[in-house]
C-alpha atoms as a PDB file:
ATOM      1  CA  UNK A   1       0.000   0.000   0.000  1.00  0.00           C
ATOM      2  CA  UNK A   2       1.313   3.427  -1.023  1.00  0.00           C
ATOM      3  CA  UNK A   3       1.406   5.864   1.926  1.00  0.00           C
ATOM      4  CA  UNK A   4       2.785   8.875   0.888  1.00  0.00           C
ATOM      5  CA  UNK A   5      -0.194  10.184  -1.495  1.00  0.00           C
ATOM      6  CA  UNK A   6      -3.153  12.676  -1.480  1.00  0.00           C
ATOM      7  CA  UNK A   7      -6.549  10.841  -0.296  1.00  0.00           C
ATOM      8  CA  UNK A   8      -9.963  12.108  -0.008  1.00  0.00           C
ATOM      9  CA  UNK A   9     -12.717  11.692   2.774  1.00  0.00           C
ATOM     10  CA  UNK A  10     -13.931   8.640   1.221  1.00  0.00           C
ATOM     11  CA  UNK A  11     -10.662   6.985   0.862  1.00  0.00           C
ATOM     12  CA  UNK A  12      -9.207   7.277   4.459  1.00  0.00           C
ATOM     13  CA  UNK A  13     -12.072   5.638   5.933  1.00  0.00           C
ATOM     14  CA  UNK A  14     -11.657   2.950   2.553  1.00  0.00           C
ATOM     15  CA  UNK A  15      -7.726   2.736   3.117  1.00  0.00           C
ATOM     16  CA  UNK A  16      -8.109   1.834   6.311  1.00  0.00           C
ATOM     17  CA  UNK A  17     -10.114  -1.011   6.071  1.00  0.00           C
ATOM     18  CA  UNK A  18      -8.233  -1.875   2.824  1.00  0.00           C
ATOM     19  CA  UNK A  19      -4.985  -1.419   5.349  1.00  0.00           C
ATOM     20  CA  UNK A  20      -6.543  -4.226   7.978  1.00  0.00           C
ATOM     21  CA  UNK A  21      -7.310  -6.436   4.933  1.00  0.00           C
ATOM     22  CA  UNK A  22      -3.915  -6.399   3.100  1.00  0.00           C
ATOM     23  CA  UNK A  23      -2.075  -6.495   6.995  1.00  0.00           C
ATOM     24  CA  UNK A  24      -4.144  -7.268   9.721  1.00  0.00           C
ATOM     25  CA  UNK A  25      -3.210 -10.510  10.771  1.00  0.00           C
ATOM     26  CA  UNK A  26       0.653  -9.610  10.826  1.00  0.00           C
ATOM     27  CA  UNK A  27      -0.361  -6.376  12.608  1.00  0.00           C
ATOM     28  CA  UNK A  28      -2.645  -7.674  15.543  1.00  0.00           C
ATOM     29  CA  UNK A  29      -0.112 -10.539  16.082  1.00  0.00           C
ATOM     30  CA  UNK A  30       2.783  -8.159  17.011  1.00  0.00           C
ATOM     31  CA  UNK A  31       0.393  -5.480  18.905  1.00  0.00           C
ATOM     32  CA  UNK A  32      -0.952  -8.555  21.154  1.00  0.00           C
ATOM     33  CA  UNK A  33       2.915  -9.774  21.570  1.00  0.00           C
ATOM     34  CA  UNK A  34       4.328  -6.595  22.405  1.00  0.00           C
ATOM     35  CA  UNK A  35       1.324  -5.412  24.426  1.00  0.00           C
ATOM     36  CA  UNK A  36      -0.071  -8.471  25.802  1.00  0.00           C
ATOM     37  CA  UNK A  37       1.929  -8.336  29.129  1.00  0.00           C
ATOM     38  CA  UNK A  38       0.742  -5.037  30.087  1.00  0.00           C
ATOM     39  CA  UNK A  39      -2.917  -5.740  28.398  1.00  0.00           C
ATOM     40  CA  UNK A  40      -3.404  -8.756  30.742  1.00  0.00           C
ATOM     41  CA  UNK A  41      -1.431  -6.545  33.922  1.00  0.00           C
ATOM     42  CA  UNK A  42      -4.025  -3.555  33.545  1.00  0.00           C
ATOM     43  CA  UNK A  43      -6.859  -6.361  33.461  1.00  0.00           C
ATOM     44  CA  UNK A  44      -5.483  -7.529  36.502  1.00  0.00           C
ATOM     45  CA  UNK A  45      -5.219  -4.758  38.206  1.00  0.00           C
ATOM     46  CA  UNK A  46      -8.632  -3.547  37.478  1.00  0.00           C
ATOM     47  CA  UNK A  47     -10.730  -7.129  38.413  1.00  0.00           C
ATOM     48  CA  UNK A  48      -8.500  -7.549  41.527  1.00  0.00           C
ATOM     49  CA  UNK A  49      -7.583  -4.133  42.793  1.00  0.00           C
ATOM     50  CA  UNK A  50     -10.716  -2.299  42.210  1.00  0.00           C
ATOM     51  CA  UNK A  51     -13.283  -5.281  42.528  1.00  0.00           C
ATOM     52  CA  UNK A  52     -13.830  -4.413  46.561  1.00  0.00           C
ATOM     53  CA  UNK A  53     -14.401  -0.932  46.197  1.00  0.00           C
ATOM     54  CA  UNK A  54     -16.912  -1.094  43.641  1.00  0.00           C
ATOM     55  CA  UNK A  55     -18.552  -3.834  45.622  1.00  0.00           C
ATOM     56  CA  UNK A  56     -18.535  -1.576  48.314  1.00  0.00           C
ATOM     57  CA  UNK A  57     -19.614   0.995  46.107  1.00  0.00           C
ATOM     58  CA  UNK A  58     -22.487  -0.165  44.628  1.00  0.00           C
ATOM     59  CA  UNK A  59     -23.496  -1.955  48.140  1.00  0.00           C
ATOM     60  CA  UNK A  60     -23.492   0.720  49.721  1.00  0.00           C
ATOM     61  CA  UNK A  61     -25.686   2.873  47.647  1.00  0.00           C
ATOM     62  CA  UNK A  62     -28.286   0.195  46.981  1.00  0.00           C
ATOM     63  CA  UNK A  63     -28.648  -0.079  50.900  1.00  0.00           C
ATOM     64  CA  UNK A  64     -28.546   3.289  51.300  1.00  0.00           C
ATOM     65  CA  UNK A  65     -25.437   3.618  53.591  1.00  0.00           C
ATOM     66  CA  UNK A  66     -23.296   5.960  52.464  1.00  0.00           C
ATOM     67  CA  UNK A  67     -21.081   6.012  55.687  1.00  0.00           C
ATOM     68  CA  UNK A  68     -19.980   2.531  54.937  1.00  0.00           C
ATOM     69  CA  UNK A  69     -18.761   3.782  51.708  1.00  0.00           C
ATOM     70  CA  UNK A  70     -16.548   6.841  53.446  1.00  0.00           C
ATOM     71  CA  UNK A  71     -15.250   4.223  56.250  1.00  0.00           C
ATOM     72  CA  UNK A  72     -14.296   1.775  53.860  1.00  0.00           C
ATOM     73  CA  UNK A  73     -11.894   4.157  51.979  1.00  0.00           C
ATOM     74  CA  UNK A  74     -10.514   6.076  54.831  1.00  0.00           C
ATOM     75  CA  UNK A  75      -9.539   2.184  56.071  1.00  0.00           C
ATOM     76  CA  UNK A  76      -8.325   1.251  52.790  1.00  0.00           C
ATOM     77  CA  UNK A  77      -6.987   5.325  51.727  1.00  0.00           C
ATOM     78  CA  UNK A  78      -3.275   4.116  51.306  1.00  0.00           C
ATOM     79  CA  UNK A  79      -3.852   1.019  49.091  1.00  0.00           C
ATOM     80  CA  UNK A  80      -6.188   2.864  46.547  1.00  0.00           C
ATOM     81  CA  UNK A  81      -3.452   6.030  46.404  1.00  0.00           C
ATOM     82  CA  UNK A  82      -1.045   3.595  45.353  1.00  0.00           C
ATOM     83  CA  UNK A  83      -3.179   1.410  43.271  1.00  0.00           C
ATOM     84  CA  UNK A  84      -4.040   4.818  41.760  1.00  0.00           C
ATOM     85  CA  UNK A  85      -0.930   5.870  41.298  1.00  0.00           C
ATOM     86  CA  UNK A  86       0.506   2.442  39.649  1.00  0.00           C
ATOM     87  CA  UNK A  87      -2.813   2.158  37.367  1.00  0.00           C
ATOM     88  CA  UNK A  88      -2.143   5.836  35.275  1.00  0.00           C
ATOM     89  CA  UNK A  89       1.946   5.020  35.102  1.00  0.00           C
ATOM     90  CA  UNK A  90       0.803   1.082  33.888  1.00  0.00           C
ATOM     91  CA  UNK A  91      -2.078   3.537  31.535  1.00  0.00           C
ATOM     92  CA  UNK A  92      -0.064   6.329  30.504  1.00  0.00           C
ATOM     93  CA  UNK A  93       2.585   4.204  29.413  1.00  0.00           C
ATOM     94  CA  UNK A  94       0.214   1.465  27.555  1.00  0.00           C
ATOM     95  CA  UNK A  95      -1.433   4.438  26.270  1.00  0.00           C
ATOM     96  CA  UNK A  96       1.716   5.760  24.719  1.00  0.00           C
ATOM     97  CA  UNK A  97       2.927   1.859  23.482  1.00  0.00           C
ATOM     98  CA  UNK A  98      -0.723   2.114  21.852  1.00  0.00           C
ATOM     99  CA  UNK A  99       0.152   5.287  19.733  1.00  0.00           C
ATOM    100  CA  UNK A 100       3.443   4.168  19.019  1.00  0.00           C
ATOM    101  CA  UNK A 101       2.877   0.990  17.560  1.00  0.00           C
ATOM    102  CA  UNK A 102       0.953   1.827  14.565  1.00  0.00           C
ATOM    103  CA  UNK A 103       3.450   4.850  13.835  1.00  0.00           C
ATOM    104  CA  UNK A 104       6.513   2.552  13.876  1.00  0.00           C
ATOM    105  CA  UNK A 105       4.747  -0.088  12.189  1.00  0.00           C
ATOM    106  CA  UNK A 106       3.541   2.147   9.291  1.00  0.00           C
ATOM    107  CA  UNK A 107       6.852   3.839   9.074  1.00  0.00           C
ATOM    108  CA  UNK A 108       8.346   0.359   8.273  1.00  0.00           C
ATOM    109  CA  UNK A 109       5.751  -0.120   5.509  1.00  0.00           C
ATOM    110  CA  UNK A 110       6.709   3.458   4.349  1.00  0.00           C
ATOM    111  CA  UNK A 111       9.955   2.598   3.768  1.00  0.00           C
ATOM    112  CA  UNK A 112       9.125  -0.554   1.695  1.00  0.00           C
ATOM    113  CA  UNK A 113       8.653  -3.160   4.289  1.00  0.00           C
ATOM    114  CA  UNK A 114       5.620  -6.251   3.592  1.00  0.00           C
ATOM    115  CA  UNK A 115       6.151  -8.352   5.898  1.00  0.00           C
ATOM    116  CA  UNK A 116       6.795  -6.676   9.584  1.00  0.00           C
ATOM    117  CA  UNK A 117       8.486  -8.738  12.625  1.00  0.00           C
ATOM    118  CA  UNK A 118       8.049  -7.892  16.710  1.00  0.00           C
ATOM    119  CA  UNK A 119      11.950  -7.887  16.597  1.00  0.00           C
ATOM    120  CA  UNK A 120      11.554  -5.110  13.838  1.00  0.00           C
ATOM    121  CA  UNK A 121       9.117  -2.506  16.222  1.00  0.00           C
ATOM    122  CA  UNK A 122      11.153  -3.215  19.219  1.00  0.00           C
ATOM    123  CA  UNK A 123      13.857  -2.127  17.614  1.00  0.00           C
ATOM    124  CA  UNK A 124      12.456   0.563  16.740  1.00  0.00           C
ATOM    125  CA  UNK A 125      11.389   1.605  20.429  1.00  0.00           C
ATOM    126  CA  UNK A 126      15.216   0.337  21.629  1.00  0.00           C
ATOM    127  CA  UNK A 127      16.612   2.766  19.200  1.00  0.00           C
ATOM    128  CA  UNK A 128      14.439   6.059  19.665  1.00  0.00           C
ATOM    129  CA  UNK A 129      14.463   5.063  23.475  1.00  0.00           C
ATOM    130  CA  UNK A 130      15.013   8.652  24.305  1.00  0.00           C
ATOM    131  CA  UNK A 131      12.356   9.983  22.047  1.00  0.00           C
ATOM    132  CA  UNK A 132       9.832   7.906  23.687  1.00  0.00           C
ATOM    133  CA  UNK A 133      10.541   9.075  26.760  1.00  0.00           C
ATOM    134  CA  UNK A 134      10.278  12.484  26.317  1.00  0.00           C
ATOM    135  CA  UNK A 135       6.929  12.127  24.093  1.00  0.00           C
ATOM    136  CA  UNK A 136       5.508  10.178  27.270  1.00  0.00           C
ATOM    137  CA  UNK A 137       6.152  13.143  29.399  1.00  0.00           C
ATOM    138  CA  UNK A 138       5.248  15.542  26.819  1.00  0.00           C
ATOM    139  CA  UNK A 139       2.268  13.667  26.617  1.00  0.00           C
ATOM    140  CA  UNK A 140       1.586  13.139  30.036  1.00  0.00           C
ATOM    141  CA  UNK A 141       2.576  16.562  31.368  1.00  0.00           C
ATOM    142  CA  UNK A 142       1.687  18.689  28.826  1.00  0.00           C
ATOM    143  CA  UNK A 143      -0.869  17.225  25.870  1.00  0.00           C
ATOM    144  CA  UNK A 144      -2.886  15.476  28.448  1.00  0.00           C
ATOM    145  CA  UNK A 145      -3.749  18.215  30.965  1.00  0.00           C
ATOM    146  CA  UNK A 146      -4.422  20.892  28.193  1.00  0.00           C
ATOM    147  CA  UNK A 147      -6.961  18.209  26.520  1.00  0.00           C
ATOM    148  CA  UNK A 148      -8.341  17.695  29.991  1.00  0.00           C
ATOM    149  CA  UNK A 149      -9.054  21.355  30.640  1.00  0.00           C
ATOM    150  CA  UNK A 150     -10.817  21.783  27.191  1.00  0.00           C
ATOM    151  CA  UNK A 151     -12.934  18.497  27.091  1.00  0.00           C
ATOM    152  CA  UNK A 152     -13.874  19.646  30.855  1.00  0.00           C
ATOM    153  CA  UNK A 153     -14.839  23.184  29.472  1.00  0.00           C
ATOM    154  CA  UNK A 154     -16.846  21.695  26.624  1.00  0.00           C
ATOM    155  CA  UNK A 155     -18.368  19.203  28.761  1.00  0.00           C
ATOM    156  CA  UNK A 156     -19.638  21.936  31.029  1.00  0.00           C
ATOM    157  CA  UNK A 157     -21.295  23.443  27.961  1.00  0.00           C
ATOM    158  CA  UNK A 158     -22.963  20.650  26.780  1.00  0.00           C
ATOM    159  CA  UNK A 159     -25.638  21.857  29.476  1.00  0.00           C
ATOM    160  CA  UNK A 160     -26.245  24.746  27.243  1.00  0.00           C
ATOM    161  CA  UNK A 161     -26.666  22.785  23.930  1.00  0.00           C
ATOM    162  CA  UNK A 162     -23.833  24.429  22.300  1.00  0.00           C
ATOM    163  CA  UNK A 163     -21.277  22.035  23.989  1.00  0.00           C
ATOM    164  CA  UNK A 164     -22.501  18.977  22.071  1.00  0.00           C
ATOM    165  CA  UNK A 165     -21.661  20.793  18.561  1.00  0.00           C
ATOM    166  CA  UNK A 166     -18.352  21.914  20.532  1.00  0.00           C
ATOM    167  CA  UNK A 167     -17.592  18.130  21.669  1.00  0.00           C
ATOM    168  CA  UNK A 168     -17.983  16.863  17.999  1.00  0.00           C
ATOM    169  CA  UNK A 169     -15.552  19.730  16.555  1.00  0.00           C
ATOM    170  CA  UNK A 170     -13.233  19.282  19.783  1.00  0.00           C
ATOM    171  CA  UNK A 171     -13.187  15.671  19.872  1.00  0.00           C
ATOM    172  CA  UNK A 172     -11.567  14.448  16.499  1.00  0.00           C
ATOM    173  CA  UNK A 173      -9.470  17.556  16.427  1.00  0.00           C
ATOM    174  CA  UNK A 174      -7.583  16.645  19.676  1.00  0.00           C
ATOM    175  CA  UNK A 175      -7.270  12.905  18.592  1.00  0.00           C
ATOM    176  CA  UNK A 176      -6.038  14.142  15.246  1.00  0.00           C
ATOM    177  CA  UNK A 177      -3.513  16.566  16.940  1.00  0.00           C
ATOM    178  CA  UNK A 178      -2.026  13.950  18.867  1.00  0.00           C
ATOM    179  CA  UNK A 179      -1.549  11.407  16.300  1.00  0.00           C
ATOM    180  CA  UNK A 180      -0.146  13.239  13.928  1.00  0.00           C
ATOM    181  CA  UNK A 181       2.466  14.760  16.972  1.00  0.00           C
ATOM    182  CA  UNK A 182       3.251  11.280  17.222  1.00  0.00           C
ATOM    183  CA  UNK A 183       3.690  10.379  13.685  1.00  0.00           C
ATOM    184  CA  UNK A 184       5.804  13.553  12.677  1.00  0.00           C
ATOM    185  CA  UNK A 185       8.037  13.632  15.586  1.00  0.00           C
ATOM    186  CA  UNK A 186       9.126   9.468  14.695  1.00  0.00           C
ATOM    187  CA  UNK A 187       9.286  10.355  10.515  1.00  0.00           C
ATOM    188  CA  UNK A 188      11.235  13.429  10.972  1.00  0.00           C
ATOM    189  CA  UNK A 189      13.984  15.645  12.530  1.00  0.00           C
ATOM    190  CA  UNK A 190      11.930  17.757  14.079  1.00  0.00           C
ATOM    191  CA  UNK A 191      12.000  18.476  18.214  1.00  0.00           C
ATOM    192  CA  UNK A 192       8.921  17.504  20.296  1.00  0.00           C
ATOM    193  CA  UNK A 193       7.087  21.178  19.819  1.00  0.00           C
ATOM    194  CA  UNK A 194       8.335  21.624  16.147  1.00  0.00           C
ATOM    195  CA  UNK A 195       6.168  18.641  15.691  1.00  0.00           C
ATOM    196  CA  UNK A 196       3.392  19.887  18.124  1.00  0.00           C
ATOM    197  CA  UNK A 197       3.296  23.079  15.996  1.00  0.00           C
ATOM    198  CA  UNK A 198       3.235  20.841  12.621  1.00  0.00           C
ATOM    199  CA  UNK A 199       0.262  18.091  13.932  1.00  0.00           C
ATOM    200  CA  UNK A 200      -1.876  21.574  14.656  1.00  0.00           C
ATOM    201  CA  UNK A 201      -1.172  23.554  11.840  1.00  0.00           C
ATOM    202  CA  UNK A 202      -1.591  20.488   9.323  1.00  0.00           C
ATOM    203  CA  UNK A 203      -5.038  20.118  10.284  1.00  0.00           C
ATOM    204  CA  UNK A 204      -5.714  23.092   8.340  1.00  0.00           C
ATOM    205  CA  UNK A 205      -3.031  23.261   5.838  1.00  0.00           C
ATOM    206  CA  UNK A 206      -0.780  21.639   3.529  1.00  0.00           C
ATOM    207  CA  UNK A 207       3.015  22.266   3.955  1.00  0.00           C
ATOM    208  CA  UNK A 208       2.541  24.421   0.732  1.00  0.00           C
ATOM    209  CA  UNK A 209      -0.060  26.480   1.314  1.00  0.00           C
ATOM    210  CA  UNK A 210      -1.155  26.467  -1.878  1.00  0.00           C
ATOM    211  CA  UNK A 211      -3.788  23.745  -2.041  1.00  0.00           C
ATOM    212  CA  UNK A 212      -7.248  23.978  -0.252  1.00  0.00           C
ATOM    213  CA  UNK A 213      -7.791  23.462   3.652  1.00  0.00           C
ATOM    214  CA  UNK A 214      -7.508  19.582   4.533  1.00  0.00           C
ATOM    215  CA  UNK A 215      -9.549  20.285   7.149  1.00  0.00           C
ATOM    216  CA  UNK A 216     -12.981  19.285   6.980  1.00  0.00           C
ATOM    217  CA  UNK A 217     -11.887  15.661   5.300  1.00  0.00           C
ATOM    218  CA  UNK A 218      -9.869  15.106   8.511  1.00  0.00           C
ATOM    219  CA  UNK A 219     -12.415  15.940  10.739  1.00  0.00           C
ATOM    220  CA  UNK A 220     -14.869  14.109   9.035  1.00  0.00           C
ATOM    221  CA  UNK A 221     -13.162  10.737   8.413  1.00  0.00           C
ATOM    222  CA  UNK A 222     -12.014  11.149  12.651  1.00  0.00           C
ATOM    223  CA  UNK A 223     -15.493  11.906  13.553  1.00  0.00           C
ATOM    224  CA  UNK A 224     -17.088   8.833  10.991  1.00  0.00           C
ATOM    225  CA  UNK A 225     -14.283   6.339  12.258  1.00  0.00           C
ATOM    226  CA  UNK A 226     -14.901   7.765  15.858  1.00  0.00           C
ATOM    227  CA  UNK A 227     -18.850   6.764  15.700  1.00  0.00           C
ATOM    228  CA  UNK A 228     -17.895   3.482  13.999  1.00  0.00           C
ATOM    229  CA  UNK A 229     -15.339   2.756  17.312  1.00  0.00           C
ATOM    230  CA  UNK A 230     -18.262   3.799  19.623  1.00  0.00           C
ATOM    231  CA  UNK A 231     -21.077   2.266  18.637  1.00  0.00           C
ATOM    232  CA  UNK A 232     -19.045  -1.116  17.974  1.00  0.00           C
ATOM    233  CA  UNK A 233     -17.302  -0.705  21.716  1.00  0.00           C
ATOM    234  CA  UNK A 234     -20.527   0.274  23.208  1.00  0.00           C
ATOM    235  CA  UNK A 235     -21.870  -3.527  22.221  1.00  0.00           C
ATOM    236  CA  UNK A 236     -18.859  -5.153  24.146  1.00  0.00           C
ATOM    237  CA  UNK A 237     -18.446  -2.372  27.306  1.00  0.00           C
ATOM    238  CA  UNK A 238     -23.299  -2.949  27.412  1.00  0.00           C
ATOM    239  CA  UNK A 239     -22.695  -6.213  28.419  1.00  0.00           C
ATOM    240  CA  UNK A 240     -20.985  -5.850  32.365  1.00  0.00           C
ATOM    241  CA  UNK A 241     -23.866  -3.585  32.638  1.00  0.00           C
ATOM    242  CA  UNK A 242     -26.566  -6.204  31.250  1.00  0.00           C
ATOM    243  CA  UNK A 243     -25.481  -9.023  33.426  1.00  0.00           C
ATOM    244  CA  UNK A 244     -25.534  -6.552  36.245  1.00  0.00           C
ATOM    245  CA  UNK A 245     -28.668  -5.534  35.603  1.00  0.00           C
ATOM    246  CA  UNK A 246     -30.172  -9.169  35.234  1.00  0.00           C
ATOM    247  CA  UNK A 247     -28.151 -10.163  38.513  1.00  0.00           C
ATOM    248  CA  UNK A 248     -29.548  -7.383  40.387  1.00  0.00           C
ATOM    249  CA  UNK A 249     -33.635  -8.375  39.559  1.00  0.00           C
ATOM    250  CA  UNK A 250     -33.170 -11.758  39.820  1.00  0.00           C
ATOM    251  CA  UNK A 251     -31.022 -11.563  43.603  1.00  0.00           C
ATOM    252  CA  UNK A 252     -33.607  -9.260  45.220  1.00  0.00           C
ATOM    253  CA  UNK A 253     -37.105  -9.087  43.610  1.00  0.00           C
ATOM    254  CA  UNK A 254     -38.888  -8.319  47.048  1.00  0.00           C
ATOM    255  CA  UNK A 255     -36.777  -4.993  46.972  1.00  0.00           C
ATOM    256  CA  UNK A 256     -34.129  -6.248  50.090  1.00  0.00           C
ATOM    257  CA  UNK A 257     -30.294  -5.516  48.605  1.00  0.00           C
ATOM    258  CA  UNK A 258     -29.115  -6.127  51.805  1.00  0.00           C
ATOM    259  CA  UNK A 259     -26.459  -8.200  50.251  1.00  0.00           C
ATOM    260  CA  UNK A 260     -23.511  -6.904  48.054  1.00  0.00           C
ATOM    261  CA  UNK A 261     -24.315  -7.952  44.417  1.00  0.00           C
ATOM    262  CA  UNK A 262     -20.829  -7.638  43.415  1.00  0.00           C
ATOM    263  CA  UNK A 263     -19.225 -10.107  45.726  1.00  0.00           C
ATOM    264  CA  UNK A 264     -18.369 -13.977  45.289  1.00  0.00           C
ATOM    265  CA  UNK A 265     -18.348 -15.622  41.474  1.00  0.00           C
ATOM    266  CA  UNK A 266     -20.554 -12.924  39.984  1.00  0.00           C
ATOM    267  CA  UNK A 267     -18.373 -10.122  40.801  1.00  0.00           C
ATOM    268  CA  UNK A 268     -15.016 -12.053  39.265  1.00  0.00           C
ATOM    269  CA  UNK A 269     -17.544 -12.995  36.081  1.00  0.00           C
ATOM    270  CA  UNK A 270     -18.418  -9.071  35.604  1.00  0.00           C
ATOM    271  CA  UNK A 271     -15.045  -8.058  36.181  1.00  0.00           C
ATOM    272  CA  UNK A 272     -13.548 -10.492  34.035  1.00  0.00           C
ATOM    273  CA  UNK A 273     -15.961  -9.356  31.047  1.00  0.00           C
ATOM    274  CA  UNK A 274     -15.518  -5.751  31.884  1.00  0.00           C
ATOM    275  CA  UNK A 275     -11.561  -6.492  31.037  1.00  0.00           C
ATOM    276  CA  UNK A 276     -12.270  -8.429  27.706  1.00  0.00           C
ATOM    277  CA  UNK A 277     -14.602  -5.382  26.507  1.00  0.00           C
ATOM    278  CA  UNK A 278     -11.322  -2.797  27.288  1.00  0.00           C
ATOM    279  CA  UNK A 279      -9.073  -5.291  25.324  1.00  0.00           C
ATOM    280  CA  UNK A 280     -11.752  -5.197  22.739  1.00  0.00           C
ATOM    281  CA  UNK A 281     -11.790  -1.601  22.901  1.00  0.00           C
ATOM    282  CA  UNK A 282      -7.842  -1.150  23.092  1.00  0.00           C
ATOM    283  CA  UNK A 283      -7.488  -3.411  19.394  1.00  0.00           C
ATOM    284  CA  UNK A 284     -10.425  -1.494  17.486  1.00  0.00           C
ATOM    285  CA  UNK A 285      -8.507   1.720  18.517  1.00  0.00           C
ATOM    286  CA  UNK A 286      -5.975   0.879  16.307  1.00  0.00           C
ATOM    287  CA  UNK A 287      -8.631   1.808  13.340  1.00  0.00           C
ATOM    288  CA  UNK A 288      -8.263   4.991  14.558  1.00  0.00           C
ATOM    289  CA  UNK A 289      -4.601   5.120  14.270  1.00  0.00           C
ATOM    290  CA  UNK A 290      -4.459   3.585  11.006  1.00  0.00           C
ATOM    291  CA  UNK A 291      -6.770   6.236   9.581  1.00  0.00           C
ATOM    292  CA  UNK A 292      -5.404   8.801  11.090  1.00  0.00           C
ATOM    293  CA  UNK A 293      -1.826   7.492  10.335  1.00  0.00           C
ATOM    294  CA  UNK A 294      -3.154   8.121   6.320  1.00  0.00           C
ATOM    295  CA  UNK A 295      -3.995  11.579   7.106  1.00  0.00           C
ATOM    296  CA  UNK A 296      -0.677  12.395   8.406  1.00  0.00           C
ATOM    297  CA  UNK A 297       0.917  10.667   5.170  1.00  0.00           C
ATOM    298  CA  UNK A 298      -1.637  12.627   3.210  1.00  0.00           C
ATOM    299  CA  UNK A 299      -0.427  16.041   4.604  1.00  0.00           C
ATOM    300  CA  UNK A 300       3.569  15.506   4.041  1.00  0.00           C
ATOM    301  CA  UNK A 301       3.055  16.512   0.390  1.00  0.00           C
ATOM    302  CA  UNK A 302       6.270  17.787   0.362  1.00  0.00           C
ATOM    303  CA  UNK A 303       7.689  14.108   0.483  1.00  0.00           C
ATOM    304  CA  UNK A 304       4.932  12.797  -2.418  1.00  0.00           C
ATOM    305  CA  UNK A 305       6.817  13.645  -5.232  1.00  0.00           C
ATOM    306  CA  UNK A 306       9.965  12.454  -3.918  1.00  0.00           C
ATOM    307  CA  UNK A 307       8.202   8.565  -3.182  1.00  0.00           C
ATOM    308  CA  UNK A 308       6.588   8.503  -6.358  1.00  0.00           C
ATOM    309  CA  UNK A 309       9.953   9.548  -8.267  1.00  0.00           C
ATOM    310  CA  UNK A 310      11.618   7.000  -5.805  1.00  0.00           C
ATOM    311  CA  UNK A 311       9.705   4.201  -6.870  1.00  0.00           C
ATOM    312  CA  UNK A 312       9.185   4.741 -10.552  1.00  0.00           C
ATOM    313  CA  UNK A 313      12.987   4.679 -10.260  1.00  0.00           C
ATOM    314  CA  UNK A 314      12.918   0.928  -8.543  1.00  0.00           C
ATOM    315  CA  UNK A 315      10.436  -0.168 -10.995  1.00  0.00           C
ATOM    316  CA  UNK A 316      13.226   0.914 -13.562  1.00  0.00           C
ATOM    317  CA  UNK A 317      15.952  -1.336 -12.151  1.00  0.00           C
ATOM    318  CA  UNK A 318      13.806  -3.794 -11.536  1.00  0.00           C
ATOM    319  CA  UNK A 319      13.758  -4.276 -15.533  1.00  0.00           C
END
């Protein structure tokens, strides 16, 4: 698959799927082996770190007795801070891994690469070490609290209708932003805020500035792709809440939730699918990347020529 080439609305969101067709099964194999460890670890973490407080969480609000709630973290204050404070490193750092992988992996494709090994992306990571690190604290210090504040600010103003127009404008151009940070500072030379400054400006122009805004066919293939991820994710994240739903009827019809629903085999079962549907979740994100991956590829027109002259050049030795 040619990267390096102007698309339209209508092909992103058809590249990408074409993308998954032509290299899905080599793709998800080395995502699950070089994520599957710290997949399986946040999963963990989640069904047995978290399980009692939610118990006591939703207990305690179905009988009405919110004290227990307040006693049972003040007695348990020091194990959540640090279970809190290892689950967003173990995120943060997955989180990063997650945007990585498809940049690396399409970079290697870029440069003429069919067939792509786990060896091959992690040594990729091993040899831009330091450039990880300082995107993950870029990322974590900087992208992700400024994203924060404006999602909370738009959020706020979705009481007043004009938030929910905000969200869908905000949304795609944040995810879009920090992509295509990713992708330029791993394909270039540029410094961490050189390509901060390129993933914003690129949403609304070419490196030229001669051809028309790409705007409004980024937005709109993030914000197609993005309803595509939800509604598919929403199917696999309904059913926890289904089961608890059903379990909750069926344990208590006369109205008595004297006992916590959450606890024994049922609260391991709900837990246990709660982590498959974020696994689920984590692999359909990489649609995302993909497509936004080809918008990134799309905007470098400065480097189109140059591929195309590159390769009509091969094909010429290759007779």
């Amino acid at each position: 698959m040619q990267l390096y080439k102007k698309r339209d609305f209508g092909t992103f969101i058809s590249d990408s799927f074409a993308f998954f067709k032509q290299y899905g099964k080599n793709y998800f194999k080395n995502f699950i082996l070089l994520n599957g460890l710290l997949l399986i670890l946040m999963v963990i973490v989640i069904v047995l770190g978290f399980r009692e407080f939610f118990g006591a969480l939703v207990g305690s609000n179905i009988s009405g007795q919110s004290y227990y709630l307040e006693q049972y973290l003040t007695d348990n204050l020091g194990m959540f801070v640090g279970l809190g404070i290892f689950l967003f490193i173990l995120s943060t750092a997955l989180m990063t891994i997650n945007l990585l992988f498809p940049v690396f992996y399409m970079k290697r494709i870029a440069e003429g690469k069919t067939v792509i090994k786990t060896d091959d992306i992690l040594t990729d990571f091993k040899s831009n070490i330091r450039k990880v690190f300082i995107l993950y604290a870029g990322l974590t210090l900087l992208v992700m609290p400024g994203a924060t504040v404006l999602f909370g600010i738009t959020y706020i103003l979705v009481f007043l209708i004009i938030g929910i127009a905000l969200m869908l404008f905000l949304l795609p151009n944040l995810f879009n932003t920090v992509t295509f940070l990713c992708y330029d500072y791993f394909n270039g030379k540029r410094g961490f805020f050189e390509s901060l400054s390129y993933a914003i400006r690129s949403q609304f122009s070419y490196p030229n500035g001669r051809e028309s805004s790409p705007y409004w066919k980024y937005w709109g293939s993030t914000l197609i792709m993005g309803l595509l991820f939800y509604v598919v994710s929403s199917i696999f994240t309904a059913v926890p809440m289904i089961i608890y739903i059903v379990k909750l009827s069926t344990t208590a019809p006369d109205g008595n939730f004297e006992q916590n629903p959450m606890a024994g085999n049922f609260g391991m079962v709900f837990f246990v699918i709660y982590g498959i549907s974020s696994l689920v979740s984590t692999l359909l994100m990489n649609v995302l990347y993909i497509n936004s991956g080809l918008m990134y590829y799309d905007s470098r027109t400065d480097l189109h020529q140059k591929v195309e002259l590159a390769e009509i050049e091969t094909i010429g030795n290759n007779e």
